[in-house]
N, C-alpha and C. Protein backbone atom coordinates (compact mmCIF):
# COMPACT_ATOMS: atom_id res chain seq x y z
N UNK A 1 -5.90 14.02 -1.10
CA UNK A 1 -4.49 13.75 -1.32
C UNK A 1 -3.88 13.03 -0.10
N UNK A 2 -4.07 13.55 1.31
CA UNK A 2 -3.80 13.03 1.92
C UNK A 2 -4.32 11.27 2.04
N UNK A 3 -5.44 11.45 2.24
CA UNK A 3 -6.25 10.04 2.24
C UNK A 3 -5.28 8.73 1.15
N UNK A 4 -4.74 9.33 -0.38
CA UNK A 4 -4.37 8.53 -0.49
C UNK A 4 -2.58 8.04 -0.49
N UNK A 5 -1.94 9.23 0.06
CA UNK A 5 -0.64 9.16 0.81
C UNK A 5 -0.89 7.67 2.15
N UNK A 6 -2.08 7.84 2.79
CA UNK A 6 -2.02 7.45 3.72
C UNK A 6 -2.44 5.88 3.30
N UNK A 7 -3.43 5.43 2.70
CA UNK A 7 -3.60 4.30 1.57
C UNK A 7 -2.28 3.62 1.18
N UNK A 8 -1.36 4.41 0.55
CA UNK A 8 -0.14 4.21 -0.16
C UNK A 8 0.74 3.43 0.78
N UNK A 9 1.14 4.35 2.06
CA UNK A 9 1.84 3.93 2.95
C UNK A 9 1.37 2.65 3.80
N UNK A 10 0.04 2.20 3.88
CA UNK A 10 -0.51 1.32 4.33
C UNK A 10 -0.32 -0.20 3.26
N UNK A 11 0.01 0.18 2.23
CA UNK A 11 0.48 -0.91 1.44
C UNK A 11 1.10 -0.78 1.44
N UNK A 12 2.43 -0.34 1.50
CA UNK A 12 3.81 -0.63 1.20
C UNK A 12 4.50 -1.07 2.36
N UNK A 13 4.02 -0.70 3.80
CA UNK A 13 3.83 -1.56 5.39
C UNK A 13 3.55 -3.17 4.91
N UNK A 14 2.00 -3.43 4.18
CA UNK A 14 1.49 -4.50 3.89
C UNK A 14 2.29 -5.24 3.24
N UNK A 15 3.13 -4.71 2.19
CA UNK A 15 3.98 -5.05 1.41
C UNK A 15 5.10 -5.59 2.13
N UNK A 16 5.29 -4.91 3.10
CA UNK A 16 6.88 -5.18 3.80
C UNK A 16 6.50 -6.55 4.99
N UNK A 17 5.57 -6.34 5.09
CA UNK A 17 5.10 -7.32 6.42
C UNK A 17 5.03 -8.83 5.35
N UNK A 18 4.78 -8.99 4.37
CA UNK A 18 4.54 -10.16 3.64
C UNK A 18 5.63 -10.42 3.29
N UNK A 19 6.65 -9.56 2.67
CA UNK A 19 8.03 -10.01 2.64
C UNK A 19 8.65 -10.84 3.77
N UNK A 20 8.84 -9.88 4.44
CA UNK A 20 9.63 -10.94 5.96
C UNK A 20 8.79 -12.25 6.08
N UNK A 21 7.63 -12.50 5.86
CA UNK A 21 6.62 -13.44 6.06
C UNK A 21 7.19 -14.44 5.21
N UNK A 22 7.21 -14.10 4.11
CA UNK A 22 7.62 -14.85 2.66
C UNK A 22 8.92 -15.08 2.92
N UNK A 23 9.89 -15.88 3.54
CA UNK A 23 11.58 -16.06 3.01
C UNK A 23 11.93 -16.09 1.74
N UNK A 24 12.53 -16.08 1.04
CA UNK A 24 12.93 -16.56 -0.75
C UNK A 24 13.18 -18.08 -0.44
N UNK A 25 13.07 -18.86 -0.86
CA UNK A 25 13.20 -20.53 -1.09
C UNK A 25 13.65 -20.74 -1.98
N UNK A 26 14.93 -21.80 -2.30
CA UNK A 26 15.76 -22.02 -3.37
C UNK A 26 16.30 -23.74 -3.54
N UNK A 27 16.33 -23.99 -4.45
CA UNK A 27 16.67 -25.35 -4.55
C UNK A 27 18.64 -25.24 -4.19
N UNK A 28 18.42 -26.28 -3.09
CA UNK A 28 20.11 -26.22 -2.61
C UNK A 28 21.10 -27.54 -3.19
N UNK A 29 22.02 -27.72 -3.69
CA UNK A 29 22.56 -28.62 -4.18
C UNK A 29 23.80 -29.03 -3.38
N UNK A 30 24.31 -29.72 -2.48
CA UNK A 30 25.38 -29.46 -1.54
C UNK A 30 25.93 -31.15 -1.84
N UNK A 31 27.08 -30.64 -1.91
CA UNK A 31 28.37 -31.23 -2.17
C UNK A 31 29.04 -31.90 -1.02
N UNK A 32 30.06 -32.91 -0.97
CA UNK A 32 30.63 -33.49 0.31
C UNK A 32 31.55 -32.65 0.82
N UNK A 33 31.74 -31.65 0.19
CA UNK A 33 33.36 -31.22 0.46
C UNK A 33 32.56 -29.88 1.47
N UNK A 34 31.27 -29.67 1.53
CA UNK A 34 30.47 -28.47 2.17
C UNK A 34 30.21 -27.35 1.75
N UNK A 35 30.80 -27.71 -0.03
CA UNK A 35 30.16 -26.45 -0.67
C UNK A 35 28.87 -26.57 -0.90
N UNK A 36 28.06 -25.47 -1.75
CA UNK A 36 26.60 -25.38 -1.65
C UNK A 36 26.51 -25.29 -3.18
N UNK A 37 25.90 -25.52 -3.96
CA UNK A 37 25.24 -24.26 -5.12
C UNK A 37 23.75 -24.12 -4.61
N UNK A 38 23.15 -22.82 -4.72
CA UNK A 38 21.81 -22.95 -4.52
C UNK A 38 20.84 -21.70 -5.64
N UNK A 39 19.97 -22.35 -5.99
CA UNK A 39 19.18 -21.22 -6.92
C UNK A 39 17.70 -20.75 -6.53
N UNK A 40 17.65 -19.44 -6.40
CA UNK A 40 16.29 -18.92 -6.04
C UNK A 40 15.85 -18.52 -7.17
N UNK A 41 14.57 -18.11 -7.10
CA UNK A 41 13.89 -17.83 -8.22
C UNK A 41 13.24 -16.26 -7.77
N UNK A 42 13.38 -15.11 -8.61
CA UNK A 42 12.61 -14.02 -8.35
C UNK A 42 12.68 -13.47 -7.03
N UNK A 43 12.71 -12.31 -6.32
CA UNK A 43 12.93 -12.25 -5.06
C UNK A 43 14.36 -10.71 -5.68
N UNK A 44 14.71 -10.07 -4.44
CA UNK A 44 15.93 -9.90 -4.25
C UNK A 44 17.31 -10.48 -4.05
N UNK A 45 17.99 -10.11 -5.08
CA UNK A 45 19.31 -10.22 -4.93
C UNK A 45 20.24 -10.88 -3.44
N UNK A 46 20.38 -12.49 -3.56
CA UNK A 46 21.19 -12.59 -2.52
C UNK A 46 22.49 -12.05 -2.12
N UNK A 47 22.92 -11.62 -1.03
CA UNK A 47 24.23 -11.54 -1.03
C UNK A 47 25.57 -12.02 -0.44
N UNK A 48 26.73 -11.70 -0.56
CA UNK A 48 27.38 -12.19 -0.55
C UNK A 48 27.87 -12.19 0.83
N UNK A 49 28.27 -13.06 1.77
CA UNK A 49 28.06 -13.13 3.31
C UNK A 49 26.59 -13.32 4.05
N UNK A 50 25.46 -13.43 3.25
CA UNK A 50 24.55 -13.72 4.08
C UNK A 50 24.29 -14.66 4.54
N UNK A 51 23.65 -15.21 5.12
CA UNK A 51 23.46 -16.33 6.38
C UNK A 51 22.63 -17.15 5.60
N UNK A 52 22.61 -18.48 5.20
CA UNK A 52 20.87 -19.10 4.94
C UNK A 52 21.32 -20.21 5.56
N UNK A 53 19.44 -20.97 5.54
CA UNK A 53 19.85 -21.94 6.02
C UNK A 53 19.33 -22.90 5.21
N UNK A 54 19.93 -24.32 5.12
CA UNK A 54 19.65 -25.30 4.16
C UNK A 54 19.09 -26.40 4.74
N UNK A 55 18.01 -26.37 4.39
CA UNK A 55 16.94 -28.06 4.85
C UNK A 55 17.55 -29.17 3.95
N UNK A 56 17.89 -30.02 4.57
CA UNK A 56 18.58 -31.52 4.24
C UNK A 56 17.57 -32.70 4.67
N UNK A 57 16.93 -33.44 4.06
CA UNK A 57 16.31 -34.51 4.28
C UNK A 57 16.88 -35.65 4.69
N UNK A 58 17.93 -36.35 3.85
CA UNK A 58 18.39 -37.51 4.38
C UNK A 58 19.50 -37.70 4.63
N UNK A 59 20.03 -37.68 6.32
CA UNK A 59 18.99 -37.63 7.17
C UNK A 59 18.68 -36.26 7.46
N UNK A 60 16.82 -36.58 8.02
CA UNK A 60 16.45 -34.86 8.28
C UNK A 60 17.91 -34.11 8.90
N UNK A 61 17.86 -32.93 8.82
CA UNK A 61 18.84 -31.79 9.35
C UNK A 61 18.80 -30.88 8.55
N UNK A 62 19.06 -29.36 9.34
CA UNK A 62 19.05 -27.69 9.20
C UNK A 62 20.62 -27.52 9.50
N UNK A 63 21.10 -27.22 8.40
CA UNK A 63 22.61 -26.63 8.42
C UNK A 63 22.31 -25.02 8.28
N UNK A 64 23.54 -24.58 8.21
CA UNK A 64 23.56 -23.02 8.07
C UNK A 64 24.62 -23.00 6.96
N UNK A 65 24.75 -21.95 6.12
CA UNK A 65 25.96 -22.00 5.20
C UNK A 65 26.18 -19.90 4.91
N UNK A 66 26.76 -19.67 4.43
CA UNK A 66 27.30 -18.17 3.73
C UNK A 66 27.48 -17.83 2.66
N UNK A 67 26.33 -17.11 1.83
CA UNK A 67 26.63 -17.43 0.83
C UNK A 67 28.41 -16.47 -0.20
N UNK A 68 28.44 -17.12 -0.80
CA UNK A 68 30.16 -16.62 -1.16
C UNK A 68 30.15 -15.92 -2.55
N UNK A 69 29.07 -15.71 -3.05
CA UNK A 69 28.80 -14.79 -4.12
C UNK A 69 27.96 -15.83 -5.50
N UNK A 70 27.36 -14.97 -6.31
CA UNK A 70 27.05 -15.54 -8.04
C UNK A 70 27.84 -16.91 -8.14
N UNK A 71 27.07 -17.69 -8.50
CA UNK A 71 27.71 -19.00 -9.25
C UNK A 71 28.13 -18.63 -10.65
N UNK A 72 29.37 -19.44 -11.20
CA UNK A 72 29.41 -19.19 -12.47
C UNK A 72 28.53 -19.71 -13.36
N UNK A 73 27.76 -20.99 -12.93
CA UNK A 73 27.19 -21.13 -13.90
C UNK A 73 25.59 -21.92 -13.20
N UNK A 74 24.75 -22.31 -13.77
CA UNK A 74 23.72 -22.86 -13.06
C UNK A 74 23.17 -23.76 -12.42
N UNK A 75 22.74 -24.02 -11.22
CA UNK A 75 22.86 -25.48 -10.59
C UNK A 75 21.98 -26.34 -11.25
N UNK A 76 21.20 -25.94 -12.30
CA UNK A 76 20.47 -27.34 -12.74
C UNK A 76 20.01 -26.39 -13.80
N UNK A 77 20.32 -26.80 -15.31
CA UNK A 77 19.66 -26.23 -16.52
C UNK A 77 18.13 -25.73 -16.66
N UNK A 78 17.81 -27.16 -15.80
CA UNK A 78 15.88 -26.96 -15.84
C UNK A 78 15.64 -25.91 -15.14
N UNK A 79 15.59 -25.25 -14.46
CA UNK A 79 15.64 -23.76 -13.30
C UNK A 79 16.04 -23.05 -14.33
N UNK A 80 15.38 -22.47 -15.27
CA UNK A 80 14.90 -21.43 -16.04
C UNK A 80 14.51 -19.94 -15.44
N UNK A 81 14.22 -19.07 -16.50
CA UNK A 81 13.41 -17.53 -16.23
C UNK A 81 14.47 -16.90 -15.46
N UNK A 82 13.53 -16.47 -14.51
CA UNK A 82 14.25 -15.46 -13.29
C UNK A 82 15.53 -16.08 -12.19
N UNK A 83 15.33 -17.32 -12.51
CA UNK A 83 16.39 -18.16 -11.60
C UNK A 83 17.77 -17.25 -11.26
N UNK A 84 18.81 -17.30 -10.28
CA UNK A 84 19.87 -16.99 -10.21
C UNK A 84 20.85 -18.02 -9.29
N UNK A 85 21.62 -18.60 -9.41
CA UNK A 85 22.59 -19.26 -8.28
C UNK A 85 23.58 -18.76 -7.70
N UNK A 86 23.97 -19.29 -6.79
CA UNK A 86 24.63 -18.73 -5.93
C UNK A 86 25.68 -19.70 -5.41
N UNK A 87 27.10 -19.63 -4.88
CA UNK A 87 27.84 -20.44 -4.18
C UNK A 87 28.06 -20.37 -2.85
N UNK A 88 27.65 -21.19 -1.92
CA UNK A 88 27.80 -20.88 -0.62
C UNK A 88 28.55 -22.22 -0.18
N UNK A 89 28.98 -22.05 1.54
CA UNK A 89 29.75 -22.65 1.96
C UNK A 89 29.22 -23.05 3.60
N UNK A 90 28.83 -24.67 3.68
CA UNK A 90 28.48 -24.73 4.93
C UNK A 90 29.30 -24.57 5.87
N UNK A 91 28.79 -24.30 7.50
CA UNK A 91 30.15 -24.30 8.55
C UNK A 91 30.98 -25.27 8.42
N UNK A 92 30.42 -26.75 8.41
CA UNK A 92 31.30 -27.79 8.12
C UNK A 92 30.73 -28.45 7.40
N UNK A 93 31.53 -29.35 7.15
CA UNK A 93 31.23 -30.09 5.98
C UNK A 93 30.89 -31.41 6.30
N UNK A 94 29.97 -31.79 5.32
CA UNK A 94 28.61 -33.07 5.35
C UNK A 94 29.43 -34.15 5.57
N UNK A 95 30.42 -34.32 4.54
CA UNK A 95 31.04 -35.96 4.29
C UNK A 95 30.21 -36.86 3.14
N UNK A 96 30.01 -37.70 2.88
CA UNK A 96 29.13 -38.20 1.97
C UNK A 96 28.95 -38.20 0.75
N UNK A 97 28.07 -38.28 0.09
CA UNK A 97 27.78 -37.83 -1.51
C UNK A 97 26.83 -36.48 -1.10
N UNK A 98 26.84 -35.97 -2.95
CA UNK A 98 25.89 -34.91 -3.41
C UNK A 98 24.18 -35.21 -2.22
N UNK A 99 23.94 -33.96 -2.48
CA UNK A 99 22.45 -33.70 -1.71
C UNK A 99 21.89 -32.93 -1.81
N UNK A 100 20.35 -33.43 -1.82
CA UNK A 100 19.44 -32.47 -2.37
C UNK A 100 18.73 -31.56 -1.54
N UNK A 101 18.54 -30.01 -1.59
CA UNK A 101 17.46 -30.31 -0.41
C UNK A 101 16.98 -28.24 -0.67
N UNK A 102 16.47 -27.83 0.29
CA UNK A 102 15.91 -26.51 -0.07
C UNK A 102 16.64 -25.32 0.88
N UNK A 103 16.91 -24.15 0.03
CA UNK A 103 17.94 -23.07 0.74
C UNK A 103 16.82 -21.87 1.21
N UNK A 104 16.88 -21.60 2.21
CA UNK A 104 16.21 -20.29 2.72
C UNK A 104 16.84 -19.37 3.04
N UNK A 105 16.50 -18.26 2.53
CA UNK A 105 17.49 -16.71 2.70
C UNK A 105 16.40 -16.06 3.41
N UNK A 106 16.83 -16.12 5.01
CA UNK A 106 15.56 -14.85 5.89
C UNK A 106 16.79 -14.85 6.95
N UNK A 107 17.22 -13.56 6.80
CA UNK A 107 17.87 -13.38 7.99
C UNK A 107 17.01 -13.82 9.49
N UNK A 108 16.02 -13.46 9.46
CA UNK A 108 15.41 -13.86 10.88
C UNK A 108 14.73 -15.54 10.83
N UNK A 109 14.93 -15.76 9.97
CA UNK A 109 14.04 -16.98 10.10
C UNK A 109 15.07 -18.11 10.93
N UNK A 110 13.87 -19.12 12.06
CA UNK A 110 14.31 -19.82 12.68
C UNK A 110 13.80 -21.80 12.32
N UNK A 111 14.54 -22.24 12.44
CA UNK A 111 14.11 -23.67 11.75
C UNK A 111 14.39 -24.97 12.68
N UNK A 112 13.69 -25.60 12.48
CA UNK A 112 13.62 -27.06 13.69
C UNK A 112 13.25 -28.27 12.90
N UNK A 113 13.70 -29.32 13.28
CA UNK A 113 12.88 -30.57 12.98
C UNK A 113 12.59 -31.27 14.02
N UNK A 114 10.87 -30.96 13.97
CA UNK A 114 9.88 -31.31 14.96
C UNK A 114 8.95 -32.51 14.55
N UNK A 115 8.80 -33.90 15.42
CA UNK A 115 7.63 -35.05 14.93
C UNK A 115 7.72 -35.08 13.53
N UNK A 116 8.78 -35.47 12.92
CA UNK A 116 9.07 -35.76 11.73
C UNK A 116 8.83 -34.68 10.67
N UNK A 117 8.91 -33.36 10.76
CA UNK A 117 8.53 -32.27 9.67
C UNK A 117 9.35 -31.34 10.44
N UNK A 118 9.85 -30.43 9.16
CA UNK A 118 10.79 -29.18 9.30
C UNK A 118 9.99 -28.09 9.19
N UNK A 119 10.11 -27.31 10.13
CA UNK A 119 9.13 -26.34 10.08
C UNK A 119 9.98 -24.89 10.61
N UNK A 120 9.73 -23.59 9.61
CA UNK A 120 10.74 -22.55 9.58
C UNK A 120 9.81 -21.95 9.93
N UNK A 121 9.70 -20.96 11.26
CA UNK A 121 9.36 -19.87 11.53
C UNK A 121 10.24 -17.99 11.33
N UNK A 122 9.53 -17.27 10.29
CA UNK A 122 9.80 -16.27 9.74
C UNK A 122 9.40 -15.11 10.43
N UNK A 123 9.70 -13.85 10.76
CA UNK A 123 9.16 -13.00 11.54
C UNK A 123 7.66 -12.77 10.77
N UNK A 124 6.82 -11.99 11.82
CA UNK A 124 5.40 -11.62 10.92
C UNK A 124 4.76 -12.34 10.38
N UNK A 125 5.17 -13.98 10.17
CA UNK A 125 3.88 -14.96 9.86
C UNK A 125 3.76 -15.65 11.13
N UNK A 126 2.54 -15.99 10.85
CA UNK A 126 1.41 -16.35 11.69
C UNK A 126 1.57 -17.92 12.13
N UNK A 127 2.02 -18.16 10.66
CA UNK A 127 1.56 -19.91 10.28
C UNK A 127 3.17 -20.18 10.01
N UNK A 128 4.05 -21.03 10.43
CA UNK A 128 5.53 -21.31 10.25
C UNK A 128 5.36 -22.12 8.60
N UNK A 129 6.27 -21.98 8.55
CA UNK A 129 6.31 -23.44 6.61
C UNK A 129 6.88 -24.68 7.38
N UNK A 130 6.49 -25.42 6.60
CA UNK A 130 6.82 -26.73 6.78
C UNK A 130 7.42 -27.25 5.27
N UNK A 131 8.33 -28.12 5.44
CA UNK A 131 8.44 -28.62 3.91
C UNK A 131 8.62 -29.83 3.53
N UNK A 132 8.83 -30.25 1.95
CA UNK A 132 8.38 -31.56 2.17
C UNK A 132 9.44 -31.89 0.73
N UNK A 133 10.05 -33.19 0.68
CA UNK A 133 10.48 -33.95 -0.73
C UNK A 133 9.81 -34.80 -1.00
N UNK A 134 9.53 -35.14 -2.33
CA UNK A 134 8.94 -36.57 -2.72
C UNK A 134 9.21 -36.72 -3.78
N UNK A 135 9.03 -38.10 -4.47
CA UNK A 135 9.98 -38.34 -5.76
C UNK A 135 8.81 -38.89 -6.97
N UNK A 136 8.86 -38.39 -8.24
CA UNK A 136 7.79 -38.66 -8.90
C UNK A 136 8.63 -39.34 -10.29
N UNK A 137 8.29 -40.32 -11.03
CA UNK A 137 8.92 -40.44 -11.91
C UNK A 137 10.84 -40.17 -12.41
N UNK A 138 10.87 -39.62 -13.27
CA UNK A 138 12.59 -39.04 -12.78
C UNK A 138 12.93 -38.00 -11.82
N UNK A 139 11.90 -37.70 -11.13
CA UNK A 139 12.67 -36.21 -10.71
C UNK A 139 12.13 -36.03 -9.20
N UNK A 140 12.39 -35.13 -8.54
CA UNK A 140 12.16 -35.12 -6.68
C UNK A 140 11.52 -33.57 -6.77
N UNK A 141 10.38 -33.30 -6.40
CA UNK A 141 9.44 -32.28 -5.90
C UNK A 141 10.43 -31.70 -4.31
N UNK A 142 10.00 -31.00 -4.60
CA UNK A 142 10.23 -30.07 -3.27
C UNK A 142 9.53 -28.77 -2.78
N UNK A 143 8.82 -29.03 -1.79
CA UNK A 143 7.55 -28.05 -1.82
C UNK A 143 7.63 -27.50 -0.34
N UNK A 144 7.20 -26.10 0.20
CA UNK A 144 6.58 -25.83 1.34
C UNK A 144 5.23 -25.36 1.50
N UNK A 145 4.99 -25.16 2.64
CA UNK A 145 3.75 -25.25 2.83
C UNK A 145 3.47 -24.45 4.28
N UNK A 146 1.85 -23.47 3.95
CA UNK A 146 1.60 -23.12 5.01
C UNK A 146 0.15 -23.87 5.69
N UNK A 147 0.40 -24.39 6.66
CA UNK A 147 -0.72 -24.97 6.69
C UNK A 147 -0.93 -26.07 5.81
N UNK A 148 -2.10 -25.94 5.09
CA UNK A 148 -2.46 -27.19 4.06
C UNK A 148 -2.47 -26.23 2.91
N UNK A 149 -1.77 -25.33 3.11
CA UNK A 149 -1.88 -24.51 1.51
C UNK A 149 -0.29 -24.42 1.00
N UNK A 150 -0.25 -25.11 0.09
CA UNK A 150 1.41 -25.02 -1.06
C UNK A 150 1.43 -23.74 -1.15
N UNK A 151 3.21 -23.38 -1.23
CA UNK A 151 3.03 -21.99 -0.97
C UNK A 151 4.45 -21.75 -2.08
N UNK A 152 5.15 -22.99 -2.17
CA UNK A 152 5.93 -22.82 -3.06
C UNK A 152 6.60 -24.28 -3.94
N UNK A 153 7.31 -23.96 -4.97
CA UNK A 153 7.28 -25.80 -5.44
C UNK A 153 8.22 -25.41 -6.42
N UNK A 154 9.25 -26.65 -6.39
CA UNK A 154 10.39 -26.67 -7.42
C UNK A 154 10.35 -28.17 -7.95
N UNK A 155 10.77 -28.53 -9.28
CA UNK A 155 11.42 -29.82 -9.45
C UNK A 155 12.44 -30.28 -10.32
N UNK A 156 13.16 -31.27 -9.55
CA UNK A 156 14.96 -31.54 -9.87
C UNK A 156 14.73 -32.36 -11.03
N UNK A 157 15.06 -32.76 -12.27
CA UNK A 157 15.23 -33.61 -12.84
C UNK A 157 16.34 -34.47 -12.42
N UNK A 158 16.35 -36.10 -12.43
CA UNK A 158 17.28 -36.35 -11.78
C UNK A 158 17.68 -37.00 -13.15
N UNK A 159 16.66 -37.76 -14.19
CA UNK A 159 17.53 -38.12 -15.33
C UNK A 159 17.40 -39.75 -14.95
N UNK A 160 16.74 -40.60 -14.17
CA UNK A 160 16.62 -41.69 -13.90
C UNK A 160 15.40 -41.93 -13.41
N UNK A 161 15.15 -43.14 -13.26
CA UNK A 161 13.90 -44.08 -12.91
C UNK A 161 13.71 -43.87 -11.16
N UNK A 162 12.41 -43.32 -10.74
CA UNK A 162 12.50 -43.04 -9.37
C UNK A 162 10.87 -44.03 -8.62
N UNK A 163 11.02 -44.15 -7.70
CA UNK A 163 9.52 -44.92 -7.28
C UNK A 163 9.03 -43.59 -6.49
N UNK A 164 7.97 -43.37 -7.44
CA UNK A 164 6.83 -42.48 -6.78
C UNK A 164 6.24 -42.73 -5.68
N UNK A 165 6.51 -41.29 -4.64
CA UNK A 165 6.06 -41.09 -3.37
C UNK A 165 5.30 -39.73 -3.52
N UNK A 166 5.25 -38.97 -4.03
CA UNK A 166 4.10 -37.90 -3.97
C UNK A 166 2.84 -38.01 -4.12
N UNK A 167 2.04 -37.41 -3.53
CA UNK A 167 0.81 -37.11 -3.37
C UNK A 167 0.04 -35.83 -4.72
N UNK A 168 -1.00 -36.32 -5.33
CA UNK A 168 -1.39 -35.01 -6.77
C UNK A 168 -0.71 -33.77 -6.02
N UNK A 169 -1.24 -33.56 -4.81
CA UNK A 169 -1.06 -31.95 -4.43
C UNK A 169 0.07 -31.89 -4.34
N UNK A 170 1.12 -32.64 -3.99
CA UNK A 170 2.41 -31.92 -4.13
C UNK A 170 2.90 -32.04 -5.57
N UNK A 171 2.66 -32.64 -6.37
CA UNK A 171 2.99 -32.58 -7.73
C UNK A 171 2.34 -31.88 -8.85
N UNK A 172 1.44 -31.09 -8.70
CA UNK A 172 0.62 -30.36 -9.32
C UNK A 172 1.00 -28.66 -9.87
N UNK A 173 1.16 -28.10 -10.69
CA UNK A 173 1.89 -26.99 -11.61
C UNK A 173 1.72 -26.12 -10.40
């Protein structure tokens, strides 16, 4: 009995150590005015005042935003199943048009753009993510990565004609 109390607790440690490892990753949709919508998929419940931070590609940059509770409605139809959105609010605001780019909810996680790649270090992993956009047909991939291993992958329909820049592996189910 004991033996497997002690088993038990050794996974649910294991369990907890892969979480913090794992951030939740969400497709971020941000607006000029510095609002956010952003949708994660599966994971725990974001909440309302938490901290994330949003990878912006063009041009590269790591904003921070809060999130401000449930969206009313969904940031992109195609984001199905378990999806949930959320409305958040960057410190300041972009200026510009709409933008695409990926939301991370890890309280501890720290993020840089280093030699041309964004790379988020999470407590308890080993290996930081790196992430990546590329545009396939109508729609823009958005993937991270540990190492050379995909670790997670979304895609935007944009509804128009795009010139393909992805690579099979980033476009692959």
């Amino acid at each position: 009995m004991l033996a497997r109390l002690v088993l038990l607790a050794a996974a649910a440690l294991l369990h907890a150590s892969i979480a913090t490892a794992s951030p939740q990753l969400g497709v971020a949709v941000v607006q000029a005015d510095g609002s956010a919508c952003v949708t994660f998929r599966g994971g725990a419940p974001v909440r309302a005042g938490e901290r994330i931070l949003l990878i912006l590609f063009s041009p590269p940059r790591v904003v921070d935003a809060e999130v401000r509770g449930k969206a009313p409605a969904p940031c992109d139809k195609t984001l199905i199943g378990d999806a949930q959105a959320y409305r958040a609010q960057l410190r300041y605001s972009m200026g510009g048009s709409e933008e695409l780019g990926i939301g991370v909810s890890d309280a501890g996680a720290r993020a840089e753009y280093r030699d041309g790649e964004f790379v988020v270090y999470t407590r308890e992993a080993k290996t930081p993510l790196s992430f990546r956009q590329c545009a396939s047909g109508e729609g823009v991939h958005l993937t991270a990565w540990r190492g050379n291993r995909r670790t997670w992958h979304e895609y935007w329909y944009v509804g128009f004609d795009l010139e393909s820049t992805c690579t099979d592996e980033e476009t692959r189910p």
